[in-house]
PDB file of N, CA and C in Angstrom:
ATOM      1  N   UNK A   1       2.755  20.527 -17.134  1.00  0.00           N
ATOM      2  CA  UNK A   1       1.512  19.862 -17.462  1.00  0.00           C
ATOM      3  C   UNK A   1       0.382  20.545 -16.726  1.00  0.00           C
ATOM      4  N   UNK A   2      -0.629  20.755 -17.718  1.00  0.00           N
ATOM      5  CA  UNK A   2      -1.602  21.361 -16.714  1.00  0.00           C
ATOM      6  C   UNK A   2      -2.721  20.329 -15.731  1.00  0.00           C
ATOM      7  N   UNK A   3      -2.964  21.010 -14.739  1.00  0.00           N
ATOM      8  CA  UNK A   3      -3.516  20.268 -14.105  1.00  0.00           C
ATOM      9  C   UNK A   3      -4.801  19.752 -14.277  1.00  0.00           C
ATOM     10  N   UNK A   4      -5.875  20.037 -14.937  1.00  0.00           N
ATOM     11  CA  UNK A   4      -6.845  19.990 -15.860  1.00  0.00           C
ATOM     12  C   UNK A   4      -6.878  19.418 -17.019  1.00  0.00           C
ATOM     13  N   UNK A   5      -5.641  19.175 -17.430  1.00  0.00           N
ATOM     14  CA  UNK A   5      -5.560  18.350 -19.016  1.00  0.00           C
ATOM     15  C   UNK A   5      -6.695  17.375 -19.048  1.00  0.00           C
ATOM     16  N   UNK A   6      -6.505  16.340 -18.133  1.00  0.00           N
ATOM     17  CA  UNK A   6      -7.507  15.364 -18.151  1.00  0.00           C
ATOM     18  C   UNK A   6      -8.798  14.749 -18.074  1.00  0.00           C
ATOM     19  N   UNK A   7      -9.224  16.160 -17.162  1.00  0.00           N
ATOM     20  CA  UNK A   7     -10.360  16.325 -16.791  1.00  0.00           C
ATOM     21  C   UNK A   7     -11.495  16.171 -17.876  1.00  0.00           C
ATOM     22  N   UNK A   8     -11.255  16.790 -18.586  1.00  0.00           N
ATOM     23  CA  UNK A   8     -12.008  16.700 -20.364  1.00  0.00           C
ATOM     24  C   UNK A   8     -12.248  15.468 -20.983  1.00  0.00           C
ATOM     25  N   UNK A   9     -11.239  14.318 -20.908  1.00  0.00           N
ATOM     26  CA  UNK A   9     -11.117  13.115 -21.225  1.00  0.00           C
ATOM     27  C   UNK A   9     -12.224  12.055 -20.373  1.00  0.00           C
ATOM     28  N   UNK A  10     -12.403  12.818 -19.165  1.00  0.00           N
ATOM     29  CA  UNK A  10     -13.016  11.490 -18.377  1.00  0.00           C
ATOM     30  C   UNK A  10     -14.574  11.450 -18.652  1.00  0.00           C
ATOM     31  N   UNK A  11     -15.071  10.325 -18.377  1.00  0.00           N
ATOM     32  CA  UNK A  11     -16.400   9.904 -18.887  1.00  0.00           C
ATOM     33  C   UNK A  11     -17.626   9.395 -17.911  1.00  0.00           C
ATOM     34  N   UNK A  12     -18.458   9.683 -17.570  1.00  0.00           N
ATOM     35  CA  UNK A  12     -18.702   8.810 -16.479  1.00  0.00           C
ATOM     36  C   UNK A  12     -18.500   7.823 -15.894  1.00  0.00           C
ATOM     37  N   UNK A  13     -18.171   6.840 -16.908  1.00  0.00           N
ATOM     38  CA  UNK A  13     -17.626   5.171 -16.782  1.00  0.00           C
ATOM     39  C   UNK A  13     -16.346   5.668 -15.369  1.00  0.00           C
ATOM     40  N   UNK A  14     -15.572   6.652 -16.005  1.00  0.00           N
ATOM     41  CA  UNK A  14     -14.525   7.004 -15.002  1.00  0.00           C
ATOM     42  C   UNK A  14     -14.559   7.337 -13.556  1.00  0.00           C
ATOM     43  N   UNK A  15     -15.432   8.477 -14.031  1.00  0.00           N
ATOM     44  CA  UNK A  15     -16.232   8.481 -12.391  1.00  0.00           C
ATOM     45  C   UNK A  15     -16.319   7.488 -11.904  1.00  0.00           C
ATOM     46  N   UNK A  16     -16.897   6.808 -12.126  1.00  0.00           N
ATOM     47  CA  UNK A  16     -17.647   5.563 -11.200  1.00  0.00           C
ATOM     48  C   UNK A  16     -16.397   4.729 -10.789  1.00  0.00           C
ATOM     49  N   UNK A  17     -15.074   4.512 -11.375  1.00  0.00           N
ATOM     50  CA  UNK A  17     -14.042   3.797 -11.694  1.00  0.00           C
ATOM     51  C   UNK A  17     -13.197   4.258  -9.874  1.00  0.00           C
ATOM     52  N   UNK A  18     -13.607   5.930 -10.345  1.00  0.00           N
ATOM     53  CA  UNK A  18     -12.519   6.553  -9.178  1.00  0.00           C
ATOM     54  C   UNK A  18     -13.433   6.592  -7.918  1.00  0.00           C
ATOM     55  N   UNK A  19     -14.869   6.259  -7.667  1.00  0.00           N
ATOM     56  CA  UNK A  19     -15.398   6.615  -6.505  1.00  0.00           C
ATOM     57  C   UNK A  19     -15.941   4.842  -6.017  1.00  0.00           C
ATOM     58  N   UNK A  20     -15.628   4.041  -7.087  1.00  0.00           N
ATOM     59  CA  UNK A  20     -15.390   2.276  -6.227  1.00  0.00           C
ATOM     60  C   UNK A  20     -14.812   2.363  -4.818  1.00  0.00           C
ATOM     61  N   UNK A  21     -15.359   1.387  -3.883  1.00  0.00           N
ATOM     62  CA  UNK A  21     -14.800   0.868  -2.937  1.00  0.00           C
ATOM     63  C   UNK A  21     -13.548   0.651  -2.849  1.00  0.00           C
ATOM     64  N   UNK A  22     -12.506   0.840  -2.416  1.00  0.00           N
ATOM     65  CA  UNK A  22     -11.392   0.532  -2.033  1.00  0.00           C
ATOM     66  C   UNK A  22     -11.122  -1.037  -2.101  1.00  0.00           C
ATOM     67  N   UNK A  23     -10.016  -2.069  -2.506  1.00  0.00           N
ATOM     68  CA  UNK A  23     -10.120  -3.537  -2.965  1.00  0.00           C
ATOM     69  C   UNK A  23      -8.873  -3.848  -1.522  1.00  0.00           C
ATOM     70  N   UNK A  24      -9.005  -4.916  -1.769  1.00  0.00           N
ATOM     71  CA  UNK A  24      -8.072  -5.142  -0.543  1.00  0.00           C
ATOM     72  C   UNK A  24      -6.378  -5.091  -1.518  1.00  0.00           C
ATOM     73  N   UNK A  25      -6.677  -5.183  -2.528  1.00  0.00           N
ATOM     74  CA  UNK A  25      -5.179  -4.836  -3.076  1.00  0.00           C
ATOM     75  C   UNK A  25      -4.676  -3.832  -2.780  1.00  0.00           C
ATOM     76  N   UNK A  26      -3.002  -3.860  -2.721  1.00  0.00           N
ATOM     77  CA  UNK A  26      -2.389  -2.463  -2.290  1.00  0.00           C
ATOM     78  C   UNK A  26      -2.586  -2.070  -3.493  1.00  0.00           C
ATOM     79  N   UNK A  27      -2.490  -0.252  -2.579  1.00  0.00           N
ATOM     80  CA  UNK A  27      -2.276   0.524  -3.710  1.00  0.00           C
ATOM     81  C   UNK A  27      -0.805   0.912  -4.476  1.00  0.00           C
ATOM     82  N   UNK A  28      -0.814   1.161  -5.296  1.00  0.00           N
ATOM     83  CA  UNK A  28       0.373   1.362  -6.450  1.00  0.00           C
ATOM     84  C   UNK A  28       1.118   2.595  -6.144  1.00  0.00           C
ATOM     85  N   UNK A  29       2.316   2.851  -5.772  1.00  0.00           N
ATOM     86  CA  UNK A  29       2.591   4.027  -5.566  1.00  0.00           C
ATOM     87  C   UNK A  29       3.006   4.990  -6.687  1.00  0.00           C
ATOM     88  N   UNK A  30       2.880   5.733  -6.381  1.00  0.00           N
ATOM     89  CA  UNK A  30       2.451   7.094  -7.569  1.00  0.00           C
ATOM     90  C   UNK A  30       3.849   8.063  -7.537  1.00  0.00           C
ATOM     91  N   UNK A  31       4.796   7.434  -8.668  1.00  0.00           N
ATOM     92  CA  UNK A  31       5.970   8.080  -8.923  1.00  0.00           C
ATOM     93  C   UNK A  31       5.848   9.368  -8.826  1.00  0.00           C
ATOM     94  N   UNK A  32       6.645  10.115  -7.933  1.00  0.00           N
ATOM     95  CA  UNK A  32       7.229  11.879  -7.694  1.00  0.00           C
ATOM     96  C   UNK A  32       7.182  12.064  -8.951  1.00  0.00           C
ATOM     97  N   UNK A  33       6.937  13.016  -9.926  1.00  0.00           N
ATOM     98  CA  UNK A  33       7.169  13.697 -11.108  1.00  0.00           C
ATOM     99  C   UNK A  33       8.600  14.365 -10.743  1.00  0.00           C
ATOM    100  N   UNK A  34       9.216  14.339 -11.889  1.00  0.00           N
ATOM    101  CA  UNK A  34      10.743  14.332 -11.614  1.00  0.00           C
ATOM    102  C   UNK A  34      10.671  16.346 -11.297  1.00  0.00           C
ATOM    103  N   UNK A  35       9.643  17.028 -11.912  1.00  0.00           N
ATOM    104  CA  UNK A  35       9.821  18.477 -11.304  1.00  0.00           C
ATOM    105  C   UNK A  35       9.457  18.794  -9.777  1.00  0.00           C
ATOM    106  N   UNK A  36       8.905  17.631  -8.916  1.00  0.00           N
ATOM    107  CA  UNK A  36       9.026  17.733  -7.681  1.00  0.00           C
ATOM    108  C   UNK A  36      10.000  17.263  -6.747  1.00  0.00           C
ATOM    109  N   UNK A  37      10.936  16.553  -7.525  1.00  0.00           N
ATOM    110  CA  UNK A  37      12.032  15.697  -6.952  1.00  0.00           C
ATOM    111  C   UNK A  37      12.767  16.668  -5.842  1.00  0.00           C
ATOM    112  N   UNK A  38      13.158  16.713  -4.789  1.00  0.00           N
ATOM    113  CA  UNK A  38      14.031  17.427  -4.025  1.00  0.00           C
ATOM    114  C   UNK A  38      13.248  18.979  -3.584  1.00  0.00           C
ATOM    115  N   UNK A  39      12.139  19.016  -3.737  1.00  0.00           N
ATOM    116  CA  UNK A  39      11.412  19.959  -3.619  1.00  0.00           C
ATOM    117  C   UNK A  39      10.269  20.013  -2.600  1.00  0.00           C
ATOM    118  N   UNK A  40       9.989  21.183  -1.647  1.00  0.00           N
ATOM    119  CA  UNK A  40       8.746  20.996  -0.746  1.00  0.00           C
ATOM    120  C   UNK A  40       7.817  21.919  -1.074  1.00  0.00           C
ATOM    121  N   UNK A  41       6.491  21.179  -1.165  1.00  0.00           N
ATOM    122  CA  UNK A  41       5.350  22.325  -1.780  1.00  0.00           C
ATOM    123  C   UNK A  41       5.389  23.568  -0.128  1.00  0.00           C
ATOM    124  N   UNK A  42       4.455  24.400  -0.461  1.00  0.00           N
ATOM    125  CA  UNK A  42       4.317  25.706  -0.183  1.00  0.00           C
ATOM    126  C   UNK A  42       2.931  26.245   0.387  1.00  0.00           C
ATOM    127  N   UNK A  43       1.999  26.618   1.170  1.00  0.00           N
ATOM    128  CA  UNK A  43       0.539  26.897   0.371  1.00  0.00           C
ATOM    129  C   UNK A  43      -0.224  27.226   1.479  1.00  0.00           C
ATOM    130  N   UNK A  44      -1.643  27.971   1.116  1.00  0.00           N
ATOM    131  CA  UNK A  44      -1.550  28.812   1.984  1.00  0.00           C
ATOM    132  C   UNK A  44      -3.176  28.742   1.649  1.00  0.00           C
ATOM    133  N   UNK A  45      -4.599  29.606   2.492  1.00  0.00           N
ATOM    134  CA  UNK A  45      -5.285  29.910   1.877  1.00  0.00           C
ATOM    135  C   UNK A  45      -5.660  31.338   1.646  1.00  0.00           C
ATOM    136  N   UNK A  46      -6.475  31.492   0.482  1.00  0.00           N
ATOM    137  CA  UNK A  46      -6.070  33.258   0.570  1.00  0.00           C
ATOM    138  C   UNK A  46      -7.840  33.656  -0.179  1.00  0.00           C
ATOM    139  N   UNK A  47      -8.365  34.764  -0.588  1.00  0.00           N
ATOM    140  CA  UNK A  47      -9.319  34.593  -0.830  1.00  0.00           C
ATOM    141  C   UNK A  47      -9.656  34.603  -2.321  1.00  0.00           C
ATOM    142  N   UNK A  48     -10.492  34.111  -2.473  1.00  0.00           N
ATOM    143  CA  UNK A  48     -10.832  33.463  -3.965  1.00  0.00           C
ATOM    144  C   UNK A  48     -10.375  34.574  -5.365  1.00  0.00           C
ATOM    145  N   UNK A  49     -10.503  36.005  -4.815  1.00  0.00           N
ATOM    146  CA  UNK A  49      -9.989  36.888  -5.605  1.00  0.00           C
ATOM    147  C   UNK A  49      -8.307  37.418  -5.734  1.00  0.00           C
ATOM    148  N   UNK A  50      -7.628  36.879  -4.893  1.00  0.00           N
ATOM    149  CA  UNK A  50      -6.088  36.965  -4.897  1.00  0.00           C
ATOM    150  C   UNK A  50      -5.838  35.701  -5.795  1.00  0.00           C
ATOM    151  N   UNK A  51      -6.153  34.663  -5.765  1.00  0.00           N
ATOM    152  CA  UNK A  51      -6.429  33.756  -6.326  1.00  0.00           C
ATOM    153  C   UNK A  51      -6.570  33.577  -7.808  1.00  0.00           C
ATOM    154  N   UNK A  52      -7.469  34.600  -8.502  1.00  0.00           N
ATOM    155  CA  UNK A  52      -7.568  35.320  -9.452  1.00  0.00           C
ATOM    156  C   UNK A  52      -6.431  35.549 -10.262  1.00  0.00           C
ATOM    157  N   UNK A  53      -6.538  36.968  -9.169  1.00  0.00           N
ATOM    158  CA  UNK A  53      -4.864  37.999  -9.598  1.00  0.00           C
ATOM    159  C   UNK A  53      -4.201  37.614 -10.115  1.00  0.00           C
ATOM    160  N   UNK A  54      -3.789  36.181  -8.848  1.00  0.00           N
ATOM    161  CA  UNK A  54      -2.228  35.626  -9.369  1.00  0.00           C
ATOM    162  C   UNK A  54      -2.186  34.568 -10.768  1.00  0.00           C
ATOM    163  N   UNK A  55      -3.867  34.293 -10.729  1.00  0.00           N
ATOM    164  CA  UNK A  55      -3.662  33.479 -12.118  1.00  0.00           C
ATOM    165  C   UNK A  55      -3.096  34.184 -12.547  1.00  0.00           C
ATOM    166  N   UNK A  56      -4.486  35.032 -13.534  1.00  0.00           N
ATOM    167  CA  UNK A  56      -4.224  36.149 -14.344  1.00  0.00           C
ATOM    168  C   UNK A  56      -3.037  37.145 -14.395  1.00  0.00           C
ATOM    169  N   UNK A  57      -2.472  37.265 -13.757  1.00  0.00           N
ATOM    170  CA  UNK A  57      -1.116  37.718 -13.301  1.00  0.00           C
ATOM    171  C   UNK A  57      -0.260  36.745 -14.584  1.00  0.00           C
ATOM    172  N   UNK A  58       0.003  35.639 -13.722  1.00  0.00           N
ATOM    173  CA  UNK A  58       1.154  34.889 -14.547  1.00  0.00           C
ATOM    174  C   UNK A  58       0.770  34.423 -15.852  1.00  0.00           C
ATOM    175  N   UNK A  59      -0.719  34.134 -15.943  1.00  0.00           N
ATOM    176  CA  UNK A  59      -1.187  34.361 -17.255  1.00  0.00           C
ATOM    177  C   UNK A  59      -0.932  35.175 -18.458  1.00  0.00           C
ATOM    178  N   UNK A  60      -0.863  36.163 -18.122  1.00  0.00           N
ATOM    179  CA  UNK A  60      -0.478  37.493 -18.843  1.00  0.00           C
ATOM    180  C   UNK A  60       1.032  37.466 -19.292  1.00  0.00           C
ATOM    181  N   UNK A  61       1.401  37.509 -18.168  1.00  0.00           N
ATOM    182  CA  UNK A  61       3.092  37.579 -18.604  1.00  0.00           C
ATOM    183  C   UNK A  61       3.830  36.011 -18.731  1.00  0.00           C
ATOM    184  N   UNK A  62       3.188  35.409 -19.307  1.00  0.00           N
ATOM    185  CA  UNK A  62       3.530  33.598 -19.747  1.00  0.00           C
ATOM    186  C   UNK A  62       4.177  33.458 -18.718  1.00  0.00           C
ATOM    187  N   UNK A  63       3.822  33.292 -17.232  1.00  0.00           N
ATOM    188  CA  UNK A  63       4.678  32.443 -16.363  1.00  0.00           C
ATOM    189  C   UNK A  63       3.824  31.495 -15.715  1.00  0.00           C
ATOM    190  N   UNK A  64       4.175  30.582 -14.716  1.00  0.00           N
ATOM    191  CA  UNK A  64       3.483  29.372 -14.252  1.00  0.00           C
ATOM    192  C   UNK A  64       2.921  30.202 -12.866  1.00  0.00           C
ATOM    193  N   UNK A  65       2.245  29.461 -12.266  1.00  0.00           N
ATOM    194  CA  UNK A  65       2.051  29.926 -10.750  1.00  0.00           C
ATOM    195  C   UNK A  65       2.801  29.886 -10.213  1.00  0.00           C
ATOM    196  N   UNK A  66       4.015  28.746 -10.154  1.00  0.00           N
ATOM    197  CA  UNK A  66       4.876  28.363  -9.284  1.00  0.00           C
ATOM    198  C   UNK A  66       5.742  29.496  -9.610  1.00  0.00           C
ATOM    199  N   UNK A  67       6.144  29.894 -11.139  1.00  0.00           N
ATOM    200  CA  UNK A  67       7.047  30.965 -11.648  1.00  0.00           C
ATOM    201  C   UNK A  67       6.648  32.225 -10.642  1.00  0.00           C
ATOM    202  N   UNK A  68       5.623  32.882 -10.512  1.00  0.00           N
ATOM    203  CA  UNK A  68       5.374  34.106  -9.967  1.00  0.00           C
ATOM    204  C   UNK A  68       4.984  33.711  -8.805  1.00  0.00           C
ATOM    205  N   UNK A  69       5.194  32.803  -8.023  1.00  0.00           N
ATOM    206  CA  UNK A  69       5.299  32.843  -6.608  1.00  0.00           C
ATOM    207  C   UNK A  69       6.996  32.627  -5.917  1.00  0.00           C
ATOM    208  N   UNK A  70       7.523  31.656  -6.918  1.00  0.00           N
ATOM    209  CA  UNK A  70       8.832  31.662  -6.772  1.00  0.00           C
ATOM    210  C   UNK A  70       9.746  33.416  -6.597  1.00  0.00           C
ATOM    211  N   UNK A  71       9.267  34.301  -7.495  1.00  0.00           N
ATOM    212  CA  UNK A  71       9.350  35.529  -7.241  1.00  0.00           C
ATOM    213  C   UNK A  71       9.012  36.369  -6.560  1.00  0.00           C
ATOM    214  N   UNK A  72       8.117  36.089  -5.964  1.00  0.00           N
ATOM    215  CA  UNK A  72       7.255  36.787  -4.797  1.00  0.00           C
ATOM    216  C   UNK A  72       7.816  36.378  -3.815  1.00  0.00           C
ATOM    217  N   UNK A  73       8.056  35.249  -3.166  1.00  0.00           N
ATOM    218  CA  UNK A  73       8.508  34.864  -1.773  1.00  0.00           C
ATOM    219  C   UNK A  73      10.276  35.562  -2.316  1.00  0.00           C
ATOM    220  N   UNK A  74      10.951  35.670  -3.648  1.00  0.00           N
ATOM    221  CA  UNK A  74      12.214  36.347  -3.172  1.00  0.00           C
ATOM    222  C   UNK A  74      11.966  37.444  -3.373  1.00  0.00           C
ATOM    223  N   UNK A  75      11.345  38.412  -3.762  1.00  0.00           N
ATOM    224  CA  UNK A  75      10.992  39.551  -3.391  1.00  0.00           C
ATOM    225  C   UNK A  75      10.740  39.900  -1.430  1.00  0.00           C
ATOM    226  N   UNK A  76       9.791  39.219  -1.027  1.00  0.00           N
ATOM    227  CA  UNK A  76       9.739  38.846   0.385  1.00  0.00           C
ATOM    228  C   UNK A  76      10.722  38.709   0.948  1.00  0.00           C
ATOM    229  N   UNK A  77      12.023  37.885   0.737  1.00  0.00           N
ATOM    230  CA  UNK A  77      13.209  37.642   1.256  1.00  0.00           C
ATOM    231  C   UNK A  77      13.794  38.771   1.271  1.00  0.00           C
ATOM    232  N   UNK A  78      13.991  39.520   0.279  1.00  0.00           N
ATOM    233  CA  UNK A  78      15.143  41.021  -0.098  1.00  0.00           C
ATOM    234  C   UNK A  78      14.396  42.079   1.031  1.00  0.00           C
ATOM    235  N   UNK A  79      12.994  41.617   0.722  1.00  0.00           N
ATOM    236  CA  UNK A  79      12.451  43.073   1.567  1.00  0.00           C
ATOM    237  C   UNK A  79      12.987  42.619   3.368  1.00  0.00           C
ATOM    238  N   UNK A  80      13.107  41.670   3.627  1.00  0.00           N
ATOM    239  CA  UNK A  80      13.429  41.320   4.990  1.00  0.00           C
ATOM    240  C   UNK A  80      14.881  40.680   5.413  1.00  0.00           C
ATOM    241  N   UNK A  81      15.567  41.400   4.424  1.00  0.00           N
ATOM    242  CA  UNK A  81      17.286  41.108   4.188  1.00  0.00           C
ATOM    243  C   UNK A  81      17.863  39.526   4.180  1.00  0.00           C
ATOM    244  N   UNK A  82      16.827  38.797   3.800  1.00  0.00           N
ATOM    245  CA  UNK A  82      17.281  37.427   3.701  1.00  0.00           C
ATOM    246  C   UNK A  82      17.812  37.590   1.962  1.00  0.00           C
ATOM    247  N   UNK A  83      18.501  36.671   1.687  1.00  0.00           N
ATOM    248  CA  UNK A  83      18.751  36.407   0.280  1.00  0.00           C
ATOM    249  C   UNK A  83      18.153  35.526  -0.189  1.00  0.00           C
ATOM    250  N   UNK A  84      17.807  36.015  -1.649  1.00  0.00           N
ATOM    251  CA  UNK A  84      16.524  35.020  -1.790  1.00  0.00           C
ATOM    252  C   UNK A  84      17.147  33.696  -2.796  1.00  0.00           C
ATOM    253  N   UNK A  85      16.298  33.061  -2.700  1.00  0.00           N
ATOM    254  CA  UNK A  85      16.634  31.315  -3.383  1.00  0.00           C
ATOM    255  C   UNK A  85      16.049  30.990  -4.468  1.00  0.00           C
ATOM    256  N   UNK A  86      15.245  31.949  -5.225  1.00  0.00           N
ATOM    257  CA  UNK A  86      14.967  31.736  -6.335  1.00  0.00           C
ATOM    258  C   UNK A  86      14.091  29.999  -6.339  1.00  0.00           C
ATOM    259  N   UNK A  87      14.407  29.257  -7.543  1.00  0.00           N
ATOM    260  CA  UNK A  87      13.672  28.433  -7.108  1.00  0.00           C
ATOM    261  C   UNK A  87      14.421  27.117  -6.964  1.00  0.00           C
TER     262      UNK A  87
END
């Protein structure tokens, strides 16, 4: 899912919806998406033009970000004789 899908959909009404005061009701907890289940994010900062790259990178060759970083850190592994874990 992209992360932006929604963004397009929202309206000002929304805005205003998401920047309300906090209610004394709890908040709702926000089910793991089952592709993060058993999984720890990663992340780093880097500069706005690597950033780029790696879109456009995985862009090009239909992969996700996560796809061509998943490859990169085992590339990283082989070069430093670890075995790599894929994802």
């Amino acid at each position: 899912m992209n992360r932006f899908a929604n963004l397009a959909d929202r309206t000002p009404k929304d805005e205003a919806k998401a920047t309300a005061p906090a209610s004394a009701q709890p908040i709702a907890q926000i089910p793991t998406p089952p592709s993060r289940v058993g999984r720890k994010a990663i992340s780093g900062y880097f500069a706005p033009e690597l950033s780029l790259a790696l879109h456009t990178c995985a862009r090009r060759h239909g992969l996700s970000l996560q796809d061509l970083m998943a490859e990169a850190f085992d590339d990283v592994l082989r070069k430093y004789g670890e075995s790599p874990i894929g994802r």
